[in-house]
Protein backbone atom coordinates (compact mmCIF):
# COMPACT_ATOMS: atom_id res chain seq x y z
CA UNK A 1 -22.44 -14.64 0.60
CA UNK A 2 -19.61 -12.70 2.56
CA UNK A 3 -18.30 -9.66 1.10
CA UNK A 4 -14.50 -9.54 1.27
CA UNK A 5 -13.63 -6.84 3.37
CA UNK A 6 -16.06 -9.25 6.18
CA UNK A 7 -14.16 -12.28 4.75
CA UNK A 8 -10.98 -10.41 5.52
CA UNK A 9 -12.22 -9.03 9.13
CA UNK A 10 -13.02 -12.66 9.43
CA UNK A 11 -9.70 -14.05 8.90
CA UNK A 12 -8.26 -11.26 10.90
CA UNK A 13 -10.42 -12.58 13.88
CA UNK A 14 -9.55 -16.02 14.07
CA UNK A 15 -6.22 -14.74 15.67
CA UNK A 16 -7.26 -14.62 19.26
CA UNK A 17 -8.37 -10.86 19.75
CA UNK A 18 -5.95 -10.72 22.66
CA UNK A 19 -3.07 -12.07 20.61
CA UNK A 20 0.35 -10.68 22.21
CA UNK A 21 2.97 -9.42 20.37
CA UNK A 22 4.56 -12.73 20.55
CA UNK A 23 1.85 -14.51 18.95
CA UNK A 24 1.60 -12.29 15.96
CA UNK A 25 5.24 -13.13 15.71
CA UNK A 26 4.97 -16.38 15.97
CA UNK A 27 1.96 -16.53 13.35
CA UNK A 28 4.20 -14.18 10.88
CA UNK A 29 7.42 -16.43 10.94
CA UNK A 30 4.81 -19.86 10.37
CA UNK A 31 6.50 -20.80 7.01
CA UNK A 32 3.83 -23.53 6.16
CA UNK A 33 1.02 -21.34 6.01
CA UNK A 34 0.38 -17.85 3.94
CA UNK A 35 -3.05 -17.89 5.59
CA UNK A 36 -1.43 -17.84 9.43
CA UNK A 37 0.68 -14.68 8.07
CA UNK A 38 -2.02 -13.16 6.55
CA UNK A 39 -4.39 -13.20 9.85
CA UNK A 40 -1.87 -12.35 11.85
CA UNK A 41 -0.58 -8.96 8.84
CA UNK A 42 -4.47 -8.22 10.05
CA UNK A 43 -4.04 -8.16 13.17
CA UNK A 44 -5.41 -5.46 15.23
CA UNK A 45 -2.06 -5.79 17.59
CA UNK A 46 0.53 -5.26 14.79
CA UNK A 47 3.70 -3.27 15.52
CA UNK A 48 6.15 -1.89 13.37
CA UNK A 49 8.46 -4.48 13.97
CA UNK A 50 6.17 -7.08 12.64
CA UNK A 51 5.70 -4.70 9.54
CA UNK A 52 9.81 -5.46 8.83
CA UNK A 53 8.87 -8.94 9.46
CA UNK A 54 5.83 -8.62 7.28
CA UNK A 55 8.24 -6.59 4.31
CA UNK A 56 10.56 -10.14 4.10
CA UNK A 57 7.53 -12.71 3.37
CA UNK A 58 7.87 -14.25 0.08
CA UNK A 59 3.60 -13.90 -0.05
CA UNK A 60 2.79 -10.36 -1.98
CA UNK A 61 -0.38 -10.41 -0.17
CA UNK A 62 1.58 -10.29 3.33
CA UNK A 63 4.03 -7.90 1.69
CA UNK A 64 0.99 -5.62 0.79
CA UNK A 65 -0.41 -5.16 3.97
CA UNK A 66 2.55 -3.06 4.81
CA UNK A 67 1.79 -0.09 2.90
CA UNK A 68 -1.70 -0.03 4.00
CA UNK A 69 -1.11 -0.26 7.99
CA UNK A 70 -1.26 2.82 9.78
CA UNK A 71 1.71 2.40 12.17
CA UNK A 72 3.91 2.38 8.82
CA UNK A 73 6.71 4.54 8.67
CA UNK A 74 8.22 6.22 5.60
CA UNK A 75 10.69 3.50 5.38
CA UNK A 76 7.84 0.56 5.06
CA UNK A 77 6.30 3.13 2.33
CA UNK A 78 9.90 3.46 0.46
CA UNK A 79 10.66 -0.48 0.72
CA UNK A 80 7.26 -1.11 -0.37
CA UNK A 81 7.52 0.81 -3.42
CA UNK A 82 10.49 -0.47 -4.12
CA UNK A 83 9.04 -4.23 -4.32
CA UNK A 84 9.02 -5.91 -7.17
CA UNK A 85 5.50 -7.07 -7.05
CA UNK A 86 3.52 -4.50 -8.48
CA UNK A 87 0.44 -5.50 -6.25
CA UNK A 88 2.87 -4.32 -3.28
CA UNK A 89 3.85 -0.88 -4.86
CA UNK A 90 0.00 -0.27 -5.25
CA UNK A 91 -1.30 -0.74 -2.24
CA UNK A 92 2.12 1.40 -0.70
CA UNK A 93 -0.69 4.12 -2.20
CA UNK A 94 -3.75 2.35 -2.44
CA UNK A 95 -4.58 3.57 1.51
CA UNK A 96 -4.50 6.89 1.93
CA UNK A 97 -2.09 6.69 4.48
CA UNK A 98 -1.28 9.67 5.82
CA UNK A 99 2.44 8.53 6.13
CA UNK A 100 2.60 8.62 2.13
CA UNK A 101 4.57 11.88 1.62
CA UNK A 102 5.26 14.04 -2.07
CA UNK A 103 8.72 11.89 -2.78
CA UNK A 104 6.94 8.92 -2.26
CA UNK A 105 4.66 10.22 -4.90
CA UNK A 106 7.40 10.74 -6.82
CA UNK A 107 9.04 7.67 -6.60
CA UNK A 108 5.82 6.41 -7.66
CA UNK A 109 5.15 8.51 -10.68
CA UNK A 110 8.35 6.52 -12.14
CA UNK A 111 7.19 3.25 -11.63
CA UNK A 112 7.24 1.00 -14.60
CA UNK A 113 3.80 0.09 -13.71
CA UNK A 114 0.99 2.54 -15.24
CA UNK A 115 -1.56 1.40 -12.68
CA UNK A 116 0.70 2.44 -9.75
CA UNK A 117 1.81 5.88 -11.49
CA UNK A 118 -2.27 6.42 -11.92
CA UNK A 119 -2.78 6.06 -8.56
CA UNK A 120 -0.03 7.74 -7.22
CA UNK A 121 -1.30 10.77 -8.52
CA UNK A 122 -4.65 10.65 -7.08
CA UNK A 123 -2.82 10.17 -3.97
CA UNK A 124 -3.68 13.40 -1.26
CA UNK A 125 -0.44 14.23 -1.46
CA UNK A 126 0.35 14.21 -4.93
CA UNK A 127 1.36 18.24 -5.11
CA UNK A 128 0.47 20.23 -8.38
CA UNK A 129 3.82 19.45 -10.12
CA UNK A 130 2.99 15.74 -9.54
CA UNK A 131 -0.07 16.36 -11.38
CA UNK A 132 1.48 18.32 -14.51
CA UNK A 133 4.06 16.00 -14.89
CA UNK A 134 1.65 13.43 -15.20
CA UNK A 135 -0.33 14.91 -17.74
CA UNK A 136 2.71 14.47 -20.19
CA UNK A 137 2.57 10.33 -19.11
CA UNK A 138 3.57 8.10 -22.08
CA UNK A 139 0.37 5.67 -20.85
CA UNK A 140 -3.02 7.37 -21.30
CA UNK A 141 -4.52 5.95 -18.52
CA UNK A 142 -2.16 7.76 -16.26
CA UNK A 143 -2.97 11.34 -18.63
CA UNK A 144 -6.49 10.69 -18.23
CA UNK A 145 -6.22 10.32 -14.31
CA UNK A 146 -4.08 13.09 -14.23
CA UNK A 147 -6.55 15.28 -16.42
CA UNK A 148 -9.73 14.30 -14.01
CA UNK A 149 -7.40 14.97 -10.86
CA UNK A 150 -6.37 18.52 -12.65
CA UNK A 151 -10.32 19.22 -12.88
CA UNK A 152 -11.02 18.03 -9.61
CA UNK A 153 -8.20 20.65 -8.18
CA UNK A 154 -8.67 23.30 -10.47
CA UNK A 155 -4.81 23.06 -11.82
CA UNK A 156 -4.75 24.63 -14.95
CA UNK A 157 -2.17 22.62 -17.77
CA UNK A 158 0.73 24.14 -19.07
């Protein structure tokens, strides 16, 4: 039994290795297959202007790969978290990408979503005012990530 991570690096491989930039184009605009926009979101080629094409698909799970791609800017990050899947705005912060920056945190931290405000603030870049004003969350799942991230950093409350 495959794990998924290998089921993903799988699916990400049955895009010719040596796919141009063409063909991940190509496999990104095929509108009669998710799974051809997925391999080629996977793709080891991707370029930041497939991430805008990536950003338009009407699949959550292309959408998502966005925020987790390490060529994407601070725009993909801010469009991402402005989705209205909340799948999407998670994994905007799910990788700690290092293009993730404090407003982006705190864009986050107002998300209707509690999951996505919990792990915005276990983000590395979530500063010590993220993590206060988290502590005061109306969700408790967000106050107890907050509290373990506090303890973790040694930020006093208050």
């Amino acid at each position: 039994m495959r794990t998924y991570s290998s089921f993903i690096k799988h699916l990400a491989e049955e895009l010719s290795k040596d796919a141009s930039s063409h063909e991940i184009t190509k496999a990104l605009k095929d509108k009669n297959s998710v799974d051809n926009r997925y391999k080629a979101a996977l793709h080891h080629n991707v370029e930041k202007h497939h991430l805008d094409i990536m950003q338009k698909d009407r699949s959550s799970d292309v959408r998502a790969e966005v925020g987790r791609h390490p060529k994407a800017s601070s725009e993909h990050i801010d469009k991402a978290l402005s989705d209205k899947h909340p799948f999407v705005r998670y994994s905007a912060l799910d990788h700690k990408n290092p293009t993730v920056k404090a407003h982006h945190v705190e864009k986050a931290l107002k998300d209707s979503d509690h999951h996505v405000r919990a792990l915005a603030i276990q983000h590395p870049t979530a500063t010590e005012h993220h993590v206060r004003q988290a502590l005061n969350d109306p969700h408790p799942h967000v106050r107890e990530t907050a509290a373990k991230v506090a303890k973790e950093r040694n930020i006093k409350a208050g």
